[in-house]
N, C-alpha and C. Protein backbone atom coordinates (compact mmCIF):
# COMPACT_ATOMS: atom_id res chain seq x y z
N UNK A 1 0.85 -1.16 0.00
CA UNK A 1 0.00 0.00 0.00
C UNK A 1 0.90 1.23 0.00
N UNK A 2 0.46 2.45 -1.05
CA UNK A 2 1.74 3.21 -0.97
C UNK A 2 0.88 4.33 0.19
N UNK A 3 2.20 5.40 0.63
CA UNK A 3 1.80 5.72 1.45
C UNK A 3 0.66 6.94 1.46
N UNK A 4 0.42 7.47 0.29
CA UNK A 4 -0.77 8.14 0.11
C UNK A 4 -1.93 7.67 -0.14
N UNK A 5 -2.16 6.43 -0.07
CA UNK A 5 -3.31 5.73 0.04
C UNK A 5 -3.60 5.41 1.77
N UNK A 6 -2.43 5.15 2.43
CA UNK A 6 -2.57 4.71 3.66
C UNK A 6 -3.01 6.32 4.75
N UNK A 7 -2.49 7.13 4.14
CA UNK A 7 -3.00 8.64 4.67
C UNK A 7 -4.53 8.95 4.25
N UNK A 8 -4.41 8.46 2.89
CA UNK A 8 -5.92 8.60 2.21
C UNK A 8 -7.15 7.72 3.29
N UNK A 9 -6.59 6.63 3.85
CA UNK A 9 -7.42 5.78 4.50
C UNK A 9 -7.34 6.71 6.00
N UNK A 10 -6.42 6.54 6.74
CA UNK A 10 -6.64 7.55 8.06
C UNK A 10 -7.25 8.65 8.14
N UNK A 11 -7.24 9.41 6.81
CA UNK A 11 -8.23 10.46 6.89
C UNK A 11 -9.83 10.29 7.24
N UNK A 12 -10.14 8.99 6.11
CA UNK A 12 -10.92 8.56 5.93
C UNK A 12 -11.85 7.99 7.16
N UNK A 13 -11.14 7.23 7.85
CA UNK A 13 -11.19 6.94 9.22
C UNK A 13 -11.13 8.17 10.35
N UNK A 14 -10.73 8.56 10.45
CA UNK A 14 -10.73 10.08 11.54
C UNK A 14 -11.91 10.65 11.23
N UNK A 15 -12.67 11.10 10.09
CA UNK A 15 -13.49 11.47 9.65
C UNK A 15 -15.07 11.06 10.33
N UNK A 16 -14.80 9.30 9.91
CA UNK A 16 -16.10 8.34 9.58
C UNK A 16 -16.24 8.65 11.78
N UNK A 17 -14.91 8.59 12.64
CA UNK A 17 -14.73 8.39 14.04
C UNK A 17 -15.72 9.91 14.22
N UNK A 18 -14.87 11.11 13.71
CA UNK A 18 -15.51 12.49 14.24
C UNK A 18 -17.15 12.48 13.98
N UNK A 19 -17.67 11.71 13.19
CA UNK A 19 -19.25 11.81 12.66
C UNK A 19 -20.20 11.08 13.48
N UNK A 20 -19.02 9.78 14.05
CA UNK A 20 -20.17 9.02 14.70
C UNK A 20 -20.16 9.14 16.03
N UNK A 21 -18.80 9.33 16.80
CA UNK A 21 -18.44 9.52 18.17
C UNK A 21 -19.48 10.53 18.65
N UNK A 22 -20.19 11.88 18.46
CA UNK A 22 -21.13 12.33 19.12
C UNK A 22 -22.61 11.82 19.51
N UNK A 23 -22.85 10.61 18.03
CA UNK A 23 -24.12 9.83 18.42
C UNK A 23 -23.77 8.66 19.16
N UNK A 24 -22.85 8.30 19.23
CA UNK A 24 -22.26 7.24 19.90
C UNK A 24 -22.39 7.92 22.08
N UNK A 25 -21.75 8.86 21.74
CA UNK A 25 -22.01 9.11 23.54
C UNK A 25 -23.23 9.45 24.15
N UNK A 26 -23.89 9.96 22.85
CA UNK A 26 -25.72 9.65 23.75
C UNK A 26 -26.27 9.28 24.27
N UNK A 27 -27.12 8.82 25.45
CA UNK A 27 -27.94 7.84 25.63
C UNK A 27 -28.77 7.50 25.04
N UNK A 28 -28.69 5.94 25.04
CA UNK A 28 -30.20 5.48 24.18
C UNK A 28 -31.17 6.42 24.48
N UNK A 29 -32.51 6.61 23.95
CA UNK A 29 -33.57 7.10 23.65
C UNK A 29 -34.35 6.60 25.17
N UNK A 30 -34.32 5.41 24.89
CA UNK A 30 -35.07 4.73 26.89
C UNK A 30 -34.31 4.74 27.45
N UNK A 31 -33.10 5.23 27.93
CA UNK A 31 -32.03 5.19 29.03
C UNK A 31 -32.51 6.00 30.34
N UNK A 32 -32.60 5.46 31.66
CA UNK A 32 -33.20 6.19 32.54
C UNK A 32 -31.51 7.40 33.13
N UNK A 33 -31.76 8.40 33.16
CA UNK A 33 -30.91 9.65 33.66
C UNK A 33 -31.25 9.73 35.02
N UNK A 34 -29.84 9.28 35.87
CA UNK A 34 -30.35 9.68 37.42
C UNK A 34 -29.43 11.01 38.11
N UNK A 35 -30.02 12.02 37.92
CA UNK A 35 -29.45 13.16 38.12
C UNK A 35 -28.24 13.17 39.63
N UNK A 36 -27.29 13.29 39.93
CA UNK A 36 -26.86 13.13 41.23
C UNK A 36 -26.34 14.49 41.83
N UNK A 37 -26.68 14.74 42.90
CA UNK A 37 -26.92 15.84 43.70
C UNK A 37 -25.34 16.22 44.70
N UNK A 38 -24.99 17.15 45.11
CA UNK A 38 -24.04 16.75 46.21
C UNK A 38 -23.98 17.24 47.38
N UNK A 39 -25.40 17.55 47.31
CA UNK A 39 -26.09 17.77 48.78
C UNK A 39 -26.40 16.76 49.66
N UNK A 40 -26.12 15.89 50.55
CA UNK A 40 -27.12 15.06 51.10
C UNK A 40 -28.23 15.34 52.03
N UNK A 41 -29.42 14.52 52.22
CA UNK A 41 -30.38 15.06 53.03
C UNK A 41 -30.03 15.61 54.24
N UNK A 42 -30.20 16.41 54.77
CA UNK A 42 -29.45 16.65 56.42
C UNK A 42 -29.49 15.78 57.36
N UNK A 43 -29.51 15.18 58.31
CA UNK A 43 -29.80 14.21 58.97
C UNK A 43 -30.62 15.09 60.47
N UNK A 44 -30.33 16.03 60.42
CA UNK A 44 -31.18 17.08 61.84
C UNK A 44 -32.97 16.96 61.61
N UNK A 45 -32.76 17.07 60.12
CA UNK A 45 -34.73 16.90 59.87
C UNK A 45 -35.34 15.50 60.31
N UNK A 46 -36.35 15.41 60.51
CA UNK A 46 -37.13 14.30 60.67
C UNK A 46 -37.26 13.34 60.09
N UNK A 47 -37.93 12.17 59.97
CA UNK A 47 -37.77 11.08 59.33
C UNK A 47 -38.51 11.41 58.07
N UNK A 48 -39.34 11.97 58.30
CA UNK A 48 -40.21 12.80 57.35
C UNK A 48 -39.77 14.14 56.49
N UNK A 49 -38.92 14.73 56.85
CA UNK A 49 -38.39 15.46 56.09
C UNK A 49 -37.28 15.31 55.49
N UNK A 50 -36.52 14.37 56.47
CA UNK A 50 -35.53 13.74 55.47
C UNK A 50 -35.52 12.94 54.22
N UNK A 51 -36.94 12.22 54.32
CA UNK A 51 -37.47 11.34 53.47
C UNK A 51 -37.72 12.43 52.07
N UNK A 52 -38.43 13.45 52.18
CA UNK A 52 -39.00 14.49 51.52
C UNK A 52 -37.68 15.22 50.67
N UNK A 53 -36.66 15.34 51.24
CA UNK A 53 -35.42 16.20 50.52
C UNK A 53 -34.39 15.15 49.98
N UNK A 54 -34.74 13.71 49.99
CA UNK A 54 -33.96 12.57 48.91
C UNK A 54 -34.69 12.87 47.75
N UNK A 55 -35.99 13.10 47.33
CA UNK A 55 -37.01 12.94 46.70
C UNK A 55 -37.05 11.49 46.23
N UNK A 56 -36.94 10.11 46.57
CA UNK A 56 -37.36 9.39 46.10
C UNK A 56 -38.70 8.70 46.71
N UNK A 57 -39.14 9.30 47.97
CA UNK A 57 -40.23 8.57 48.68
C UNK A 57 -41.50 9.73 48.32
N UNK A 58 -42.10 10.29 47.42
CA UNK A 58 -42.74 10.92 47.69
C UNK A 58 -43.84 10.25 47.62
N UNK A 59 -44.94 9.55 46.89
CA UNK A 59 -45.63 8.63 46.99
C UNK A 59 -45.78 8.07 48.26
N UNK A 60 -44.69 7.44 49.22
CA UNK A 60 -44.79 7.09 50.34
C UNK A 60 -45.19 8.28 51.38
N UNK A 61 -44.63 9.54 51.17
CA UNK A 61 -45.33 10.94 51.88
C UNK A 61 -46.59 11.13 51.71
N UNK A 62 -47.18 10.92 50.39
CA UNK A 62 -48.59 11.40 50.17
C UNK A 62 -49.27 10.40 51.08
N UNK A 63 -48.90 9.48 50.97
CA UNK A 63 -49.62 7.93 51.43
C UNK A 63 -50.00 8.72 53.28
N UNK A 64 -48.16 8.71 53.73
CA UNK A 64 -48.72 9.28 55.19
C UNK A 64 -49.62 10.20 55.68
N UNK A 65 -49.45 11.46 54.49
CA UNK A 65 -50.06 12.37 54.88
C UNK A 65 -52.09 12.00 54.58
N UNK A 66 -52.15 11.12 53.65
CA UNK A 66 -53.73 10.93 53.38
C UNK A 66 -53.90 10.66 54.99
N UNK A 67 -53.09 9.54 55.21
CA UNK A 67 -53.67 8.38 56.25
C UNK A 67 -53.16 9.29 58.18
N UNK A 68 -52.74 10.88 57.89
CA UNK A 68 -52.91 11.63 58.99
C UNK A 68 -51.82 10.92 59.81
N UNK A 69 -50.75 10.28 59.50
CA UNK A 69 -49.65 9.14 60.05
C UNK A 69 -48.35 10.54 60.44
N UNK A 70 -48.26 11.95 59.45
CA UNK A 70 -47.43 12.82 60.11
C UNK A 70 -46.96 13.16 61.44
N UNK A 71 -48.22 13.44 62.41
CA UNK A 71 -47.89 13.72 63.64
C UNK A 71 -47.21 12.37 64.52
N UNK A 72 -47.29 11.06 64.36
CA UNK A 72 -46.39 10.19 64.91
C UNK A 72 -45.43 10.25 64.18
N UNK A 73 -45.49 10.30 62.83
CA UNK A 73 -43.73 10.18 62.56
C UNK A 73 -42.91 11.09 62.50
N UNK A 74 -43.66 12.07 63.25
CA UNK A 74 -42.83 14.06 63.31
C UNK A 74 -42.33 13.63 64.23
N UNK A 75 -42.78 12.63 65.47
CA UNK A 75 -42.67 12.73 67.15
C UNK A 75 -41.04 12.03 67.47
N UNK A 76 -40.77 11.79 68.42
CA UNK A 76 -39.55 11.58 69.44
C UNK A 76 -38.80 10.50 68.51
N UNK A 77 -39.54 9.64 68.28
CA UNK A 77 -39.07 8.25 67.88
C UNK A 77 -38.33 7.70 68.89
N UNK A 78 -37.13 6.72 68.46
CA UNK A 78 -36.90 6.40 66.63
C UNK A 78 -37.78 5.27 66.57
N UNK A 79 -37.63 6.03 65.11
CA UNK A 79 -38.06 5.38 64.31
C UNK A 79 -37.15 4.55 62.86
N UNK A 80 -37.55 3.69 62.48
CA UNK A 80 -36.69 2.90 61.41
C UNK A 80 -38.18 2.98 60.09
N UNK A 81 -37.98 3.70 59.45
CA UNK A 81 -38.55 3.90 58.16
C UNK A 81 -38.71 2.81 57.13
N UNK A 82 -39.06 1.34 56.78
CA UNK A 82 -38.62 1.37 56.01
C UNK A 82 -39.87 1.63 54.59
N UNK A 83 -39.35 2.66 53.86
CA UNK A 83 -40.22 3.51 53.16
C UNK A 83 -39.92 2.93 51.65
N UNK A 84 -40.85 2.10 50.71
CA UNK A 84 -40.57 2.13 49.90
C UNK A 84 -40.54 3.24 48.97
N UNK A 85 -39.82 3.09 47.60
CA UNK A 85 -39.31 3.96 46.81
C UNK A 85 -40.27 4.37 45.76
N UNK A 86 -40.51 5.53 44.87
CA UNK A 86 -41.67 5.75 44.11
C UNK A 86 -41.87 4.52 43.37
N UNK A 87 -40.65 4.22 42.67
CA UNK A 87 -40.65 2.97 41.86
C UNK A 87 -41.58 1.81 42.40
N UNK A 88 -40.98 1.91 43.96
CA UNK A 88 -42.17 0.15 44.02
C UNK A 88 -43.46 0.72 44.26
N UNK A 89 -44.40 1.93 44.69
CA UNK A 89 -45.55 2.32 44.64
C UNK A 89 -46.00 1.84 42.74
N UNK A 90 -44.74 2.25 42.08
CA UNK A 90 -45.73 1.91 40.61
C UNK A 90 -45.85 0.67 40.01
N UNK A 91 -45.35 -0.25 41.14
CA UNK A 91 -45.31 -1.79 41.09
C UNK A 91 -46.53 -2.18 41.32
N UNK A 92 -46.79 -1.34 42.97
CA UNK A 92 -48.02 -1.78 43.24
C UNK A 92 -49.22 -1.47 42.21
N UNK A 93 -48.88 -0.46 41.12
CA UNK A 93 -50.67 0.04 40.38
C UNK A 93 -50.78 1.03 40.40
N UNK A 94 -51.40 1.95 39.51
CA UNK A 94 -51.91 3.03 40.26
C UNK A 94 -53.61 3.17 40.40
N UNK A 95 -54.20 2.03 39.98
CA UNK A 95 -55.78 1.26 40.84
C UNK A 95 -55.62 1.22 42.08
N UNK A 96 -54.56 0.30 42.59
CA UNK A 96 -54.35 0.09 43.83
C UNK A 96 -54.24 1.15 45.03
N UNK A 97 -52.96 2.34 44.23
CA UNK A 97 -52.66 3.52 44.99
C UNK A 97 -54.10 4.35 45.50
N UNK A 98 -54.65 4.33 44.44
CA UNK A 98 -56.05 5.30 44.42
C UNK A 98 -57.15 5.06 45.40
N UNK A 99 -56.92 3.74 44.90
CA UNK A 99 -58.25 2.85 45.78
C UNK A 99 -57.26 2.97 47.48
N UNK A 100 -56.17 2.65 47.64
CA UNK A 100 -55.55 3.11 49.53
C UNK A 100 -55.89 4.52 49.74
N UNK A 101 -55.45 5.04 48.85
CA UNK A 101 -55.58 7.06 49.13
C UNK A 101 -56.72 7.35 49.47
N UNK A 102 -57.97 6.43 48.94
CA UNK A 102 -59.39 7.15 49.16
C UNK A 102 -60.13 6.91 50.91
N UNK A 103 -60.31 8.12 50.77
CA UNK A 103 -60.98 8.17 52.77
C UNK A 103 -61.40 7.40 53.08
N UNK A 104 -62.00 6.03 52.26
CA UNK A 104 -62.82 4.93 52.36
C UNK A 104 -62.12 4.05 53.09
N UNK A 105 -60.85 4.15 52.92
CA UNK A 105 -60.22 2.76 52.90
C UNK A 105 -59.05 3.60 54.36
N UNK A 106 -59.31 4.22 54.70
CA UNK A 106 -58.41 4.86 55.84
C UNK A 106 -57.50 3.95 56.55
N UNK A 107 -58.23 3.31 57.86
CA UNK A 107 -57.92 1.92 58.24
C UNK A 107 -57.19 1.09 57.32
N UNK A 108 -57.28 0.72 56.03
CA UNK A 108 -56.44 -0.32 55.51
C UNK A 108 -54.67 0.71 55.15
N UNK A 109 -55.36 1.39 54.89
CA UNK A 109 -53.40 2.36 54.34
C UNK A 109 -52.85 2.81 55.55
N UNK A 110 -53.61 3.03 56.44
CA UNK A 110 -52.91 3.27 57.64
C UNK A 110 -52.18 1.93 58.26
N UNK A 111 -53.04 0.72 58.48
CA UNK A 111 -52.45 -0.53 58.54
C UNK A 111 -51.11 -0.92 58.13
N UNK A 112 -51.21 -0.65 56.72
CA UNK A 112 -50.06 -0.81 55.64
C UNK A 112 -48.98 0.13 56.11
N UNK A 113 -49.16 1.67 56.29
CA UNK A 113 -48.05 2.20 56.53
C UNK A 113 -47.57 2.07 58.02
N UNK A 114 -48.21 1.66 58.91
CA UNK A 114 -47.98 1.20 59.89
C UNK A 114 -46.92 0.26 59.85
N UNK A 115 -47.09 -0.99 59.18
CA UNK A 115 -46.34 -2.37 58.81
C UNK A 115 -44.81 -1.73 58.38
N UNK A 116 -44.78 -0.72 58.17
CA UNK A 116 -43.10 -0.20 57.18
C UNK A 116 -42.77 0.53 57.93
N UNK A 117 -43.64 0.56 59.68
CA UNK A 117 -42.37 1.50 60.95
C UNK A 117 -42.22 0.43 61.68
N UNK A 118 -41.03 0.31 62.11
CA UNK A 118 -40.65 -0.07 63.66
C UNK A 118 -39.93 1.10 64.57
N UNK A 119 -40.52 0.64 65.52
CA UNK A 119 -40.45 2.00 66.55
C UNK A 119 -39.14 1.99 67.30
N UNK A 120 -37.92 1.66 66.59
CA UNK A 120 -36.53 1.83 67.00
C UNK A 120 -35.80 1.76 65.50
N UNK A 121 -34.64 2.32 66.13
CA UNK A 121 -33.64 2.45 65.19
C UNK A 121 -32.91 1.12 64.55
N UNK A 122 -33.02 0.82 62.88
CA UNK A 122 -32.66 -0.55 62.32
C UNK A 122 -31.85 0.26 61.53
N UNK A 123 -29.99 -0.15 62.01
CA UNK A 123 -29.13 0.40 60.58
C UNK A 123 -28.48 -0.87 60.07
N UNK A 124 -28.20 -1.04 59.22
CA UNK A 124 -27.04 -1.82 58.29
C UNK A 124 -26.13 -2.38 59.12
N UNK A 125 -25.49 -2.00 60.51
CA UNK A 125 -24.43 -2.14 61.14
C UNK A 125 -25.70 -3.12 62.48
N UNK A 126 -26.34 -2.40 62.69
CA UNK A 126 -27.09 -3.16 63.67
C UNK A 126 -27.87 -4.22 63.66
N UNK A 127 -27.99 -4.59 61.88
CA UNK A 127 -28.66 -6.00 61.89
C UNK A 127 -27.43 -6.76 61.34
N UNK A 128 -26.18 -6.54 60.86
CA UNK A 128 -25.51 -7.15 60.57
C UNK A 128 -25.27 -8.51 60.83
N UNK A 129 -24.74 -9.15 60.03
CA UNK A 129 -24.83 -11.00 60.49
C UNK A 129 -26.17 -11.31 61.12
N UNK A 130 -27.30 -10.61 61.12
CA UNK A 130 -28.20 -11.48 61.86
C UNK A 130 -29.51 -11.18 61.23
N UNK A 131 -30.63 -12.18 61.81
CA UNK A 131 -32.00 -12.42 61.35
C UNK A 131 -32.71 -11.98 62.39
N UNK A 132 -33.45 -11.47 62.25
CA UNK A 132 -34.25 -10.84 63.48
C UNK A 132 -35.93 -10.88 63.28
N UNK A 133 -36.57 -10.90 63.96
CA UNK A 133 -37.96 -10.20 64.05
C UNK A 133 -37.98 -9.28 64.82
N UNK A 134 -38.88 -8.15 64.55
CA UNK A 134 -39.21 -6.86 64.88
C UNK A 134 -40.66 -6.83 64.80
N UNK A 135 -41.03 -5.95 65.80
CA UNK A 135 -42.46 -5.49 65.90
C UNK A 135 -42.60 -4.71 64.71
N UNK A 136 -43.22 -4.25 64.32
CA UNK A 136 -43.71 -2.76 63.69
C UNK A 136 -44.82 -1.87 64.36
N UNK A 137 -45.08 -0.65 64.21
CA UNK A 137 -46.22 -0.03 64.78
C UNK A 137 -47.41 -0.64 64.78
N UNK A 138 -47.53 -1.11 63.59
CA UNK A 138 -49.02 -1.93 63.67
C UNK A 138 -49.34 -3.11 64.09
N UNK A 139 -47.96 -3.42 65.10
CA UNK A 139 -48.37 -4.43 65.71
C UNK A 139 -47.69 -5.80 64.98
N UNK A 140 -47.75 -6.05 63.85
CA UNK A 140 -47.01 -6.88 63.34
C UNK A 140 -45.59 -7.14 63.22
N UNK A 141 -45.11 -8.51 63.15
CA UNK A 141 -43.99 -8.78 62.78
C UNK A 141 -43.60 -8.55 61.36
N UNK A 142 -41.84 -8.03 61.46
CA UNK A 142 -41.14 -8.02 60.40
C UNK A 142 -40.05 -9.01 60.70
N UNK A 143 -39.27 -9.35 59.42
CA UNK A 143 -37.81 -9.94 59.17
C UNK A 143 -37.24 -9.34 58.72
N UNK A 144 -35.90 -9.06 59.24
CA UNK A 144 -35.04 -8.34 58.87
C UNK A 144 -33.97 -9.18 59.14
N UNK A 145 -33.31 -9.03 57.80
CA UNK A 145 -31.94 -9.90 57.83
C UNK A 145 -30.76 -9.03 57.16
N UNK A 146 -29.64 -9.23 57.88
CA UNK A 146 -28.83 -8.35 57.60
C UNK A 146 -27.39 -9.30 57.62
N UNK A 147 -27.51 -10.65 57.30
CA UNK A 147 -26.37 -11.21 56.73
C UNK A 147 -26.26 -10.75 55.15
N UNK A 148 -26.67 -10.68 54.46
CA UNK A 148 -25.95 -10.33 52.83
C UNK A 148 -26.74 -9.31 52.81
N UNK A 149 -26.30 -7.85 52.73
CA UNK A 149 -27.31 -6.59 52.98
C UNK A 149 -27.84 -6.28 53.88
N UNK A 150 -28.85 -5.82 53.68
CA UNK A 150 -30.23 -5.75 54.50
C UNK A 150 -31.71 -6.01 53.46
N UNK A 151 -32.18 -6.68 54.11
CA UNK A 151 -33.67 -7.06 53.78
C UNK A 151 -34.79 -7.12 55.05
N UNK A 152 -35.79 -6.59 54.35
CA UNK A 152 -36.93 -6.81 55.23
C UNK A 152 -38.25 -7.73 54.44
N UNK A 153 -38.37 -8.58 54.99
CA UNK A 153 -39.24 -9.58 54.63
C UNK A 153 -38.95 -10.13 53.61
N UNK A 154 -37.45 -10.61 52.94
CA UNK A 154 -36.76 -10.46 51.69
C UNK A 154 -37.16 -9.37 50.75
N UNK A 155 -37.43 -8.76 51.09
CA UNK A 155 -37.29 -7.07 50.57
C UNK A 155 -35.89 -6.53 50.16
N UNK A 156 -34.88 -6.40 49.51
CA UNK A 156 -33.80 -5.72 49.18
C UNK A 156 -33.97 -4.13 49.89
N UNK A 157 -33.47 -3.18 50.85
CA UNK A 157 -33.26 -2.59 51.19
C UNK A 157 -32.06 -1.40 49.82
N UNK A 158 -32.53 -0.77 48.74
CA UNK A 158 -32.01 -0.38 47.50
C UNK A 158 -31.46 0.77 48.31
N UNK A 159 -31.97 1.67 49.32
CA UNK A 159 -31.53 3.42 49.71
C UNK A 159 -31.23 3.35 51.51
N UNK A 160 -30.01 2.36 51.69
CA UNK A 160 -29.72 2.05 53.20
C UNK A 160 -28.92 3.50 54.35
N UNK A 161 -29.72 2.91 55.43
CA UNK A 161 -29.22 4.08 56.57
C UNK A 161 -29.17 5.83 55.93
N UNK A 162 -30.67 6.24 55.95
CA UNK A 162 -30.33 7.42 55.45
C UNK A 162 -30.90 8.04 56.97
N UNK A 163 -30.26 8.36 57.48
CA UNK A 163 -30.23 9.02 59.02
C UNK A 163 -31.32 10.31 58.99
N UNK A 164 -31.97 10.49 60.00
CA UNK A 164 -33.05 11.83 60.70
C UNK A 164 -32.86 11.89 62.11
N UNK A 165 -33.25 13.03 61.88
CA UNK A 165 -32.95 13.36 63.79
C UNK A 165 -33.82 12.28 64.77
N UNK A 166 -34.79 12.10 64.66
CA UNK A 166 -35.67 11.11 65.13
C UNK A 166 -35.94 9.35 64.59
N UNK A 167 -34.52 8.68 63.59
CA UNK A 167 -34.39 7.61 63.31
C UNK A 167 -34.04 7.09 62.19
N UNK A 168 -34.22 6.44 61.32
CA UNK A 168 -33.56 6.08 60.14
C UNK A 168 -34.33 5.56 59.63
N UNK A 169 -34.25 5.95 57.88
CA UNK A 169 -34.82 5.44 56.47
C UNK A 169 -33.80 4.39 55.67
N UNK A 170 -35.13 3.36 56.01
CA UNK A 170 -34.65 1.99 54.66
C UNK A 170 -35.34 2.07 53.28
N UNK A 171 -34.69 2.90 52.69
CA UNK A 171 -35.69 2.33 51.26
C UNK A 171 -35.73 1.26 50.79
N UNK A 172 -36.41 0.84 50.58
CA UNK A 172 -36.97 -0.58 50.22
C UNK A 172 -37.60 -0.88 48.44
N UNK A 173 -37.36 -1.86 48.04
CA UNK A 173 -38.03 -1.72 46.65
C UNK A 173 -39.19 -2.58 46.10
N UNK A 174 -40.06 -2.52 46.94
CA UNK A 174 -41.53 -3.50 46.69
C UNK A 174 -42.19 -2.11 47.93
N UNK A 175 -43.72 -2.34 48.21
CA UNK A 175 -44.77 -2.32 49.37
C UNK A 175 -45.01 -3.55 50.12
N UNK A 176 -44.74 -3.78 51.06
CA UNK A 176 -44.94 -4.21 52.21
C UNK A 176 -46.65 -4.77 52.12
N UNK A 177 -47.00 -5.99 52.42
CA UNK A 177 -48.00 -6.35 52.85
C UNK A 177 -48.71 -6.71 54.18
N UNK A 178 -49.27 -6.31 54.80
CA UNK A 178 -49.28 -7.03 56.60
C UNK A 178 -49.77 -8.16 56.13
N UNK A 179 -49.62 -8.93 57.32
CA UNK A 179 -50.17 -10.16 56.95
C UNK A 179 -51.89 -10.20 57.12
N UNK A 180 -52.66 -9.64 57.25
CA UNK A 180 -54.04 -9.51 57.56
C UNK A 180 -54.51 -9.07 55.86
N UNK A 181 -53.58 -8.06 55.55
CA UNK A 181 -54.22 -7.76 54.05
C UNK A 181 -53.62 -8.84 52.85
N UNK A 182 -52.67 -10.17 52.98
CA UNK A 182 -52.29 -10.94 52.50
C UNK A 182 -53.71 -11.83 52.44
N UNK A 183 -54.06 -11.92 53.63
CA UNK A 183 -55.45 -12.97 53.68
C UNK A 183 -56.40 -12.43 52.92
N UNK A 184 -56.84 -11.20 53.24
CA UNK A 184 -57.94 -10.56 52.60
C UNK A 184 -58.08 -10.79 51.01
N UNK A 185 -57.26 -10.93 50.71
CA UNK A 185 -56.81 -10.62 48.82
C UNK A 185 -57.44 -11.99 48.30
């Protein structure tokens, strides 16, 4: 190959690279963008406001605030949150969401958000190596296992130990069922 053909080709190539390399670093068209912040939530706010300035629980806020659940989880605690993430609210439906949100059903979403507090502090370090049961507010048992992660009820724990002045948030990536609304179904 003489050598003005072999220049002729590198050009050629540098060229075909400069044209495609900008569509090339794009994201696909469905690629989810997770913006990252470098603020973290404060940990002085509440479990509830801390929850509120991650923005990934908001769904789980509306939920409390229908079901009037604010003023205990404003209070002394601790509390151990574990709050699923918008994502698993759109697991559950949004039939489902509508039909908990409505005044009708008060008692049952309160139940439910009940089932996703325990009324002490659960971090990553404190369930470590072990399996536990825990009360929750509503009276029911949870599992929490904290040999590989943390899980609650084999729940994957996705947004661990996000600290509030009054206790700590597990995000979680499903809704929580009590066992009373398991039967019902």
């Amino acid at each position: 190959m003489t050598p003005a053909r072999l220049l002729s080709l590198c050009a050629l190539a540098l060229a075909a690279f400069v044209c495609i390399a900008p569509a090339a670093a794009q994201p696909p068209a469905d690629a989810v963008l997770i913006e990252v912040t470098e603020t973290a939530p404060r940990a002085e706010g509440n479990v509830l406001e801390v929850a509120a300035a991650t923005g990934q629980f908001q769904t789980f806020l509306r939920a409390v605030e229908a079901a009037g659940f604010e003023e205990t989880l404003s209070g002394e605690g601790p509390f151990t949150l574990f709050a699923p993430t918008d994502s698993a609210f759109e697991d559950l439906g949004q039939a489902e969401l509508q039909r908990l949100l409505d005044p009708r059903h008060h008692e049952e979403l309160l139940a439910l958000l009940a089932y996703h507090v325990v009324p002490q502090r659960v971090t990553s370090a404190s369930a470590s190596g072990e399996v536990v049961r825990e009360q929750t507010s509503g009276g029911y048992q949870v599992q929490i296992d904290g040999r590989d992660g943390l899980r609650v009820n084999d729940q994957l724990v996705v947004a661990p130990d996000i600290n509030a002045s009054n206790g700590v948030i597990q995000g979680i990536n499903a809704v929580l069922a009590p066992p009373v609304m398991v039967a019902q179904r």
